[in-house]
N, C-alpha and C. Protein backbone atom coordinates (compact mmCIF):
# COMPACT_ATOMS: atom_id res chain seq x y z
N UNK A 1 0.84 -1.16 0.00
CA UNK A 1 0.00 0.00 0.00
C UNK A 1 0.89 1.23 0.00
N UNK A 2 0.94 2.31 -1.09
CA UNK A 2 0.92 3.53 -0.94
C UNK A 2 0.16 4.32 -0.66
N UNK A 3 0.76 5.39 0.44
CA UNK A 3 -0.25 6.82 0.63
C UNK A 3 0.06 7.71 0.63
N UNK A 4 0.17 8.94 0.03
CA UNK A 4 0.89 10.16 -0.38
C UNK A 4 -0.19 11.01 1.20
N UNK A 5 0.37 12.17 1.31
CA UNK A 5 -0.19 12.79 2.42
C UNK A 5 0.91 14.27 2.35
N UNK A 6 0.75 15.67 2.72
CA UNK A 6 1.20 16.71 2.45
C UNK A 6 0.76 17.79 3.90
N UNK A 7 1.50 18.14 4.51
CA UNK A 7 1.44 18.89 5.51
C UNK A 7 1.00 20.67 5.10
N UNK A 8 -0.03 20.88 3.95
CA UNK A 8 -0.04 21.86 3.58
C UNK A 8 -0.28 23.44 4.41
N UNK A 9 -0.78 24.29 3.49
CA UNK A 9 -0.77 25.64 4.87
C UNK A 9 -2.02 25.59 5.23
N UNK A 10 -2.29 26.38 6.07
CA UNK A 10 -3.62 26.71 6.83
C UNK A 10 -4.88 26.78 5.47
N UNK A 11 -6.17 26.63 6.08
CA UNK A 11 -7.15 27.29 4.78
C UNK A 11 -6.65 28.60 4.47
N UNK A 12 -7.33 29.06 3.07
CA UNK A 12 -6.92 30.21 2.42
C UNK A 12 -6.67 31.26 3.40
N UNK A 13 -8.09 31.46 3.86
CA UNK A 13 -8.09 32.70 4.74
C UNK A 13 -7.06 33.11 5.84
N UNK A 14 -6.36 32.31 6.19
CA UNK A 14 -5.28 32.38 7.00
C UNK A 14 -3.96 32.64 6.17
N UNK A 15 -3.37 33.45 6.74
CA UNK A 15 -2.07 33.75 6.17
C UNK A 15 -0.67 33.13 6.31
N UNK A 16 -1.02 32.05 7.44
CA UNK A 16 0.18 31.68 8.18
C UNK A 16 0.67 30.75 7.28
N UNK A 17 1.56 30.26 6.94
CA UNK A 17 2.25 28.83 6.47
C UNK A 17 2.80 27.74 7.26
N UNK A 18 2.73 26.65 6.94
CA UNK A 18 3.49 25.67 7.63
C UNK A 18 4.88 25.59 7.02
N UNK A 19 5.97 26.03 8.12
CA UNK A 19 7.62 26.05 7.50
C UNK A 19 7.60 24.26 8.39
N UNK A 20 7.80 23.23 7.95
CA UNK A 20 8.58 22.13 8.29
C UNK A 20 9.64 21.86 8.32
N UNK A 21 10.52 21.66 9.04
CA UNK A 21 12.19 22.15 9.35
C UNK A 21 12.77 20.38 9.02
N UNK A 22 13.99 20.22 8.79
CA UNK A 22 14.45 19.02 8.75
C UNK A 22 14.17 18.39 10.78
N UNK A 23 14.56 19.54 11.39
CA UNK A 23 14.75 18.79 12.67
C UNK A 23 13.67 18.59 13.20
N UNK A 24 12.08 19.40 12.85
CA UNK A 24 10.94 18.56 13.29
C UNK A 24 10.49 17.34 13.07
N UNK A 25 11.38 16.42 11.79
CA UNK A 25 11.02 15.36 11.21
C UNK A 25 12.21 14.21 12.06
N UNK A 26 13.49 15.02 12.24
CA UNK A 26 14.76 14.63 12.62
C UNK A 26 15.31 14.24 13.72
N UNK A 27 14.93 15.46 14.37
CA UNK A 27 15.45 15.63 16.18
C UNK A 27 14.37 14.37 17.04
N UNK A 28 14.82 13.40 17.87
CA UNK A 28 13.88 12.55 18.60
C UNK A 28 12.64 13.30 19.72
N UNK A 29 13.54 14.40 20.49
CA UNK A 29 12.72 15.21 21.33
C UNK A 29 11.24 16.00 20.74
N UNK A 30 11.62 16.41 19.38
CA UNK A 30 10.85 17.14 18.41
C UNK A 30 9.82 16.02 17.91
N UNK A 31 9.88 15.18 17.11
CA UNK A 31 9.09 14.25 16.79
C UNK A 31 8.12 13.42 17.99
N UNK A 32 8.38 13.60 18.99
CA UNK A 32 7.64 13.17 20.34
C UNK A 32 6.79 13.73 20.70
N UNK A 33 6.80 15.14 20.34
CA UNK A 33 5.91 16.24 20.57
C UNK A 33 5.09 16.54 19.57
N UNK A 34 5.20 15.86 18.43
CA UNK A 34 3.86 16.17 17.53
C UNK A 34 3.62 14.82 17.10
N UNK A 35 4.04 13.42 16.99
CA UNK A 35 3.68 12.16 16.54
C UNK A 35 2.91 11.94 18.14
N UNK A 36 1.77 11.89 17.41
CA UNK A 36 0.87 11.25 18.79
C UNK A 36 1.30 9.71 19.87
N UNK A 37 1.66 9.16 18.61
CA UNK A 37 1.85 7.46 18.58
C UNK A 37 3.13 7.69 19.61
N UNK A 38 4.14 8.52 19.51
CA UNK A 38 6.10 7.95 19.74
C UNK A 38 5.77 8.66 21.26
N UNK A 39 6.04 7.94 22.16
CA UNK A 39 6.18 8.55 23.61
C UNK A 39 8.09 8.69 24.05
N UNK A 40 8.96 8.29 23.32
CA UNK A 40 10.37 8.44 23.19
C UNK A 40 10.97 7.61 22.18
N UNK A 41 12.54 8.17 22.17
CA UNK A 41 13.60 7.40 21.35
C UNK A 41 14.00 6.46 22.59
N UNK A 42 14.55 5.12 22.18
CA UNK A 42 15.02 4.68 23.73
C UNK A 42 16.33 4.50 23.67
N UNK A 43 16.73 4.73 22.19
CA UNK A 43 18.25 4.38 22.26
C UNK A 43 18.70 4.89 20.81
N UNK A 44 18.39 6.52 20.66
CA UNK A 44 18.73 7.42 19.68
C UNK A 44 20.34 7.72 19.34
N UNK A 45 21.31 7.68 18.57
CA UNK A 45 22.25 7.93 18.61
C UNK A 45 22.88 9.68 18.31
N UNK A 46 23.49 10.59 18.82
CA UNK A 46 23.63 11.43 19.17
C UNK A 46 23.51 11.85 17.45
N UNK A 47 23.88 11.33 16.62
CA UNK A 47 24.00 11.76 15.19
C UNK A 47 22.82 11.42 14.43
N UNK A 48 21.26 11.11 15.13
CA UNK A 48 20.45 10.16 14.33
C UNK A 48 20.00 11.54 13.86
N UNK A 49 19.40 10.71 12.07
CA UNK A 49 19.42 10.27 11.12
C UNK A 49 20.58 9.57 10.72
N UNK A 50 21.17 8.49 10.57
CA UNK A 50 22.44 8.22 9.37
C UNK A 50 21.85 6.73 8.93
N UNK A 51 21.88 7.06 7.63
CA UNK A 51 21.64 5.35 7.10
C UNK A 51 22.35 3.89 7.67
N UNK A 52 22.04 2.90 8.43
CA UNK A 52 22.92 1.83 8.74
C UNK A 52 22.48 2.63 10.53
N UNK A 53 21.63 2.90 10.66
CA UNK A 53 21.45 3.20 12.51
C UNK A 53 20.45 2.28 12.37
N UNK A 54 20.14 2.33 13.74
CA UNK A 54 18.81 1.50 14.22
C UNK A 54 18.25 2.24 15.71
N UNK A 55 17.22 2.56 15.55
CA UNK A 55 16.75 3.33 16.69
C UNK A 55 15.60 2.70 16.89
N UNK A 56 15.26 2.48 18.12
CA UNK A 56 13.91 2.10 19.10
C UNK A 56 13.19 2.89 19.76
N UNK A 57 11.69 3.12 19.17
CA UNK A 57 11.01 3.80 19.28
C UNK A 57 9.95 3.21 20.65
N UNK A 58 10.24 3.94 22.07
CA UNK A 58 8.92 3.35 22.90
C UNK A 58 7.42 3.86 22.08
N UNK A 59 6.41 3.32 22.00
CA UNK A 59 5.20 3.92 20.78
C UNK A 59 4.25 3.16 21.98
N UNK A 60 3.11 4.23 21.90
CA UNK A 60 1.80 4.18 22.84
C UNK A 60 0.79 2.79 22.13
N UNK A 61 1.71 1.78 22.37
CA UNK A 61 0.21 0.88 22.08
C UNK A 61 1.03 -0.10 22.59
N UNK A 62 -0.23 -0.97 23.10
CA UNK A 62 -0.31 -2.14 24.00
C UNK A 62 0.30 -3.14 23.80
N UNK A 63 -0.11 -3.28 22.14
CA UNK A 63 0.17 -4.71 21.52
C UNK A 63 1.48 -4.63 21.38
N UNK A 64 1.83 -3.49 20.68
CA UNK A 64 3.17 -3.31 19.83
C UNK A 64 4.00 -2.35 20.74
N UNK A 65 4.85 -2.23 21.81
CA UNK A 65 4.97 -0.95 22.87
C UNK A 65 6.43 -0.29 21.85
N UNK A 66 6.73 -0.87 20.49
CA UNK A 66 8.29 -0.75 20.15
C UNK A 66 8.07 -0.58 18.31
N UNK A 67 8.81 0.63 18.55
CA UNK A 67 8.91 0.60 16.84
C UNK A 67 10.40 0.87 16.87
N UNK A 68 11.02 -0.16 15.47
CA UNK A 68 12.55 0.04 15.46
C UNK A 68 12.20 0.79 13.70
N UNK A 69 13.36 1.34 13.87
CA UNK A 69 13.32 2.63 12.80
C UNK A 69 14.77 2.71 12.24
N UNK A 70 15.19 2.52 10.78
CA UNK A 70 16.57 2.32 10.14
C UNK A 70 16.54 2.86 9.12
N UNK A 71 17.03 4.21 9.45
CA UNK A 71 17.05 5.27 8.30
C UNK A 71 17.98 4.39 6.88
N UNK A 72 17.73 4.94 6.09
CA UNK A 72 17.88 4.47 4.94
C UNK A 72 18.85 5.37 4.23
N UNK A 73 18.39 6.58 3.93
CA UNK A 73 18.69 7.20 2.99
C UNK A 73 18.31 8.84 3.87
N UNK A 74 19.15 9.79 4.08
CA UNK A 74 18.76 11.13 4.59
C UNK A 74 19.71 12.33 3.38
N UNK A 75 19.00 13.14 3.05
CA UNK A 75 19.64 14.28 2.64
C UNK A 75 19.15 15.54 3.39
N UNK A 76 19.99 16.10 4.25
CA UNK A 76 19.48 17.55 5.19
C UNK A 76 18.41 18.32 4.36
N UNK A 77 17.72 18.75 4.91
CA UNK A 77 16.47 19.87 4.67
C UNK A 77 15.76 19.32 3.51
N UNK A 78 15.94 18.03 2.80
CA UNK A 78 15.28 17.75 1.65
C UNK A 78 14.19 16.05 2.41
N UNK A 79 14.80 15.03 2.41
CA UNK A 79 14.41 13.97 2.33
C UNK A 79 14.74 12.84 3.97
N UNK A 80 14.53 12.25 4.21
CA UNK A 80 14.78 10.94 5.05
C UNK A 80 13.65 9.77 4.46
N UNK A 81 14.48 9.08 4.78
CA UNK A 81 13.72 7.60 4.29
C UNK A 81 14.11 6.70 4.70
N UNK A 82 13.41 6.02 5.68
CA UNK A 82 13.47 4.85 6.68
C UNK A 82 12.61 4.10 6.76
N UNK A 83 13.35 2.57 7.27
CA UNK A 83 12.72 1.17 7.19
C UNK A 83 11.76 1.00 8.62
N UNK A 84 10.56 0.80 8.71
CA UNK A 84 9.95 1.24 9.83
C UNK A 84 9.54 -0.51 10.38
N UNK A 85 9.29 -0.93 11.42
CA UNK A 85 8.93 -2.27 11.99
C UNK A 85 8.68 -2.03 13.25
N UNK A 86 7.14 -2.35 13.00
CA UNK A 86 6.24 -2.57 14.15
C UNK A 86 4.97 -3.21 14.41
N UNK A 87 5.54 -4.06 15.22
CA UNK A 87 4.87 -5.52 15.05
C UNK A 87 5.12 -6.44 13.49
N UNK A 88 3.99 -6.60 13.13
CA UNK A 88 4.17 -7.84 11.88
C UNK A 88 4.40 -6.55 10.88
N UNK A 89 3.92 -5.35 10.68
CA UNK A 89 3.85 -4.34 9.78
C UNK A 89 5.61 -3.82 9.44
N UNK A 90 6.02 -4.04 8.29
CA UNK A 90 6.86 -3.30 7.46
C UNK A 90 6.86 -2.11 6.99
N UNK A 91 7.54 -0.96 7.09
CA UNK A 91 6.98 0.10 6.35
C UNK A 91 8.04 0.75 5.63
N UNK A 92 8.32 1.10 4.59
CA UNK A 92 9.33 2.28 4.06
C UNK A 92 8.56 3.36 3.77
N UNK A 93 9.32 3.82 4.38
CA UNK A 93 8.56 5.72 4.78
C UNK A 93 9.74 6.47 4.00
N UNK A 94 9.17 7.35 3.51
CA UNK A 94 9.49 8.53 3.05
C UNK A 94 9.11 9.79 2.97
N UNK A 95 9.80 11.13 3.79
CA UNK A 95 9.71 12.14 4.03
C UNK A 95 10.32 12.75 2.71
N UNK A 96 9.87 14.05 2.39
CA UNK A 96 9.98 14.65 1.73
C UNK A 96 9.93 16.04 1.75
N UNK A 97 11.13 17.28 1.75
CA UNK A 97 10.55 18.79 2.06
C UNK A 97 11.18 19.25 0.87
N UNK A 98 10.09 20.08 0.62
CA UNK A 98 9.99 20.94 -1.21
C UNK A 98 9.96 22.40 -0.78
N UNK A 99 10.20 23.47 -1.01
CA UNK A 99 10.28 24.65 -0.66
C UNK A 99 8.72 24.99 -1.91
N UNK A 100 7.92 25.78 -0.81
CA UNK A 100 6.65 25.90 -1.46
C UNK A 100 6.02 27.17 -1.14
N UNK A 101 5.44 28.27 -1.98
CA UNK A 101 5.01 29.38 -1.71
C UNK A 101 6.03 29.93 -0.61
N UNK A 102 5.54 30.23 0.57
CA UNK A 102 6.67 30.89 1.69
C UNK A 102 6.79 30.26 2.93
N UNK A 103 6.70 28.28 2.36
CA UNK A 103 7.31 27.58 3.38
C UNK A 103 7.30 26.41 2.92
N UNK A 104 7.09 25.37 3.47
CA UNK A 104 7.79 23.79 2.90
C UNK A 104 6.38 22.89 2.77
N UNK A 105 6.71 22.37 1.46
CA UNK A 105 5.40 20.84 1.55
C UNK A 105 6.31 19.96 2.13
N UNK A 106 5.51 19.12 2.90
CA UNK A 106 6.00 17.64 3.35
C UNK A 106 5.01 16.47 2.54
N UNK A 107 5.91 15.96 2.00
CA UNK A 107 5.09 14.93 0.97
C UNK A 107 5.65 13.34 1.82
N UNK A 108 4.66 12.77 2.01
CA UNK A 108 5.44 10.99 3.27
C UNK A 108 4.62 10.03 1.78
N UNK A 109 5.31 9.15 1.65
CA UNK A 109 4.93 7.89 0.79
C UNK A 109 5.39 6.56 2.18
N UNK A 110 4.65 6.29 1.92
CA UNK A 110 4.45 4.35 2.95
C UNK A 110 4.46 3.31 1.89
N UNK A 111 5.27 2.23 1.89
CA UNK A 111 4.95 1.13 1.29
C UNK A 111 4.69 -0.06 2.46
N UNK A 112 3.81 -0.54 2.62
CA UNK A 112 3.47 -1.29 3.89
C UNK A 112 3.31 -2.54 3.31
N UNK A 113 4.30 -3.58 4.18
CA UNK A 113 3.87 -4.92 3.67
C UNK A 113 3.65 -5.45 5.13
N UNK A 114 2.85 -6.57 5.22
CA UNK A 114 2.40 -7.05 6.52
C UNK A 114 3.06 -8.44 6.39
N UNK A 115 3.74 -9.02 7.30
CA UNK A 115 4.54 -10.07 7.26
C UNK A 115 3.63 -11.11 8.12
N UNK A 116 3.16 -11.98 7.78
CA UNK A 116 1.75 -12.89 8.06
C UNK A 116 1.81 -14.16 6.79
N UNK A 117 1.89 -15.33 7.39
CA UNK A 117 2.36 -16.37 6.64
C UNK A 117 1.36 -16.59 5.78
N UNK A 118 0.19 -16.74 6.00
CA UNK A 118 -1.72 -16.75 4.80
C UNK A 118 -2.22 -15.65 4.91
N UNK A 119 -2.56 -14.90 5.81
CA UNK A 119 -3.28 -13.98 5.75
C UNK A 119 -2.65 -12.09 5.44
N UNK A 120 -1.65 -12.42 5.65
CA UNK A 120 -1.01 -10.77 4.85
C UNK A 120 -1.42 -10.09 4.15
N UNK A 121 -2.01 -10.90 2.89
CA UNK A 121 -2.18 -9.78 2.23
C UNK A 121 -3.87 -9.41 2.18
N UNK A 122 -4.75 -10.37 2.80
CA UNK A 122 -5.91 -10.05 3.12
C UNK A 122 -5.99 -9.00 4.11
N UNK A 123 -5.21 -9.38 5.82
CA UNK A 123 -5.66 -8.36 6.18
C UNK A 123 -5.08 -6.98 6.38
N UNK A 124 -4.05 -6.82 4.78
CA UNK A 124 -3.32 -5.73 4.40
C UNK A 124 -5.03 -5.02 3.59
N UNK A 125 -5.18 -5.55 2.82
CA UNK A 125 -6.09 -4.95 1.92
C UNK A 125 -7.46 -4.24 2.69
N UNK A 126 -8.15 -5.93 4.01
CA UNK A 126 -9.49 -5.22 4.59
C UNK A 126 -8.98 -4.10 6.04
N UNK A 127 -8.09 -4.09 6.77
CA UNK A 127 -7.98 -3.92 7.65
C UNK A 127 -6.55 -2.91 8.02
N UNK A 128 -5.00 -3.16 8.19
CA UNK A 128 -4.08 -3.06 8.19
C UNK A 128 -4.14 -1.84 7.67
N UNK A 129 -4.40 -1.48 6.03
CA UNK A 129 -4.18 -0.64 5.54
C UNK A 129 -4.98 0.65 5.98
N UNK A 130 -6.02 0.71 6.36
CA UNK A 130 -6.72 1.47 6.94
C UNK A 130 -6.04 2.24 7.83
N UNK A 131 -5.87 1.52 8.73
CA UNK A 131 -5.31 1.53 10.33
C UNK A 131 -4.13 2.50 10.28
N UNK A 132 -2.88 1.91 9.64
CA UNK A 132 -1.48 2.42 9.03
C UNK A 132 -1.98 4.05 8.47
N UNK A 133 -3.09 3.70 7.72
CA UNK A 133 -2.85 5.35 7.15
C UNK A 133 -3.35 6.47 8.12
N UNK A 134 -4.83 6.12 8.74
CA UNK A 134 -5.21 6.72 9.90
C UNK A 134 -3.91 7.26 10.85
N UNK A 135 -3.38 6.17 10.86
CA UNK A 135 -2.15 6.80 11.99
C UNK A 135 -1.27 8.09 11.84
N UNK A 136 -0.68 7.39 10.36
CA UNK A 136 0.25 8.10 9.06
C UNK A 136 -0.59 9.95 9.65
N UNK A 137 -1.76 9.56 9.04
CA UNK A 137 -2.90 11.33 8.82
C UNK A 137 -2.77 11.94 10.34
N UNK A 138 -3.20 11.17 11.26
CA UNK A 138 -2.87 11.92 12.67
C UNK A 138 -1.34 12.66 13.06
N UNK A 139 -0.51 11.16 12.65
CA UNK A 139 1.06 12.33 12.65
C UNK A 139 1.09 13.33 11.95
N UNK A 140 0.87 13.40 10.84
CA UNK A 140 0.88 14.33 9.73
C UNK A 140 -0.07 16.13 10.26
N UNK A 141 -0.77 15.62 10.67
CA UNK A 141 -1.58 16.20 11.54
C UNK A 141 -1.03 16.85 12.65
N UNK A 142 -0.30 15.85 13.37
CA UNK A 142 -0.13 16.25 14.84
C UNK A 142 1.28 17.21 14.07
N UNK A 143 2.12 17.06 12.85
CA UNK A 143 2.99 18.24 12.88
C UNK A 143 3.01 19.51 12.56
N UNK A 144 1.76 19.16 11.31
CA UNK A 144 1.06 20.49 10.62
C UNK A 144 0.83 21.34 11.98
N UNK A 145 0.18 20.85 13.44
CA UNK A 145 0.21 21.76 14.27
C UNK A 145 1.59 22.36 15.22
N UNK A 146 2.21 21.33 15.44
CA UNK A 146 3.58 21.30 15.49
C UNK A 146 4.25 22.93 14.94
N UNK A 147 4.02 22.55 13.53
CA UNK A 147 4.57 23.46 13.05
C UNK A 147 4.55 25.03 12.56
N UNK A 148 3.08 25.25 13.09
CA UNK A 148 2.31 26.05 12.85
C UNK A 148 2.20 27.15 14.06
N UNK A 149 2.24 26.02 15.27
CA UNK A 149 2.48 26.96 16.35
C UNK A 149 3.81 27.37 16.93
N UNK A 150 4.93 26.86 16.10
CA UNK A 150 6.56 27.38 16.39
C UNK A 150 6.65 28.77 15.56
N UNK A 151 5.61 29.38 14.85
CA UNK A 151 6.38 29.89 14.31
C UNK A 151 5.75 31.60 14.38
């Protein structure tokens, strides 16, 4: 499953823009404060983002209390792209910042595969996929405000 999603600016009538910074997407402290889901990094390395890390995410749910996260690919103020695992769910995520009118789009693509020996790709299609993007829209969400009120 792909899902494109964009942190755009306020409705028209508002003047404000959303500026999205590399380190609201970047910094562990920063991302805690607008991803609803991440309650900490538990073992962030002083340099994270670098492709070939592995970071452990404590994440507010019962089932799954751990997301491990292995950046992939980072270019400053433009892109990160990391291998996401939590629970049976796979994800390659991709961030994206475009310089737009008089502040930044954030464009995220997900490829989600569910690792489930018969049923994967069923309950990728009725269920899973749903769920994953709902989440995806709330972060996305929780930075658009994030970012809106830093500035």
């Amino acid at each position: 499953m792909l899902c494109a999603c964009d942190v755009s600016p306020s409705p028209p009538k508002s003047t404000r823009r959303c500026t999205v910074s590399g380190a609201a997407i970047c910094e562990p402290a920063e991302v805690a404060q607008w991803d609803g889901g991440v309650i900490e990094a538990i073992d962030a390395p002083h340099d994270y983002p670098r492709p070939g890390q592995t970071v452990r995410w404590h994440y507010g749910s019962e089932r799954w209390p751990e997301l491990r996260d292995r950046p992939q690919e980072v270019v400053p103020e433009q892109k990160l792209r990391s291998i996401l695992q939590f629970g049976p769910y796979y994800m390659d995520e991709t961030y994206s910042l475009t310089a737009w009118q008089r502040g930044t789009m954030l464009t995220t693509t997900v490829d989600l595969t569910v690792r489930r020996s018969v049923f994967g790709p069923l309950l990728e299609r009725l269920w899973t996929g749903r769920e994953v993007r709902r989440g995806f829209e709330a972060s996305l969400a929780g930075l658009k405000r994030h970012c809106e009120a830093s500035q």
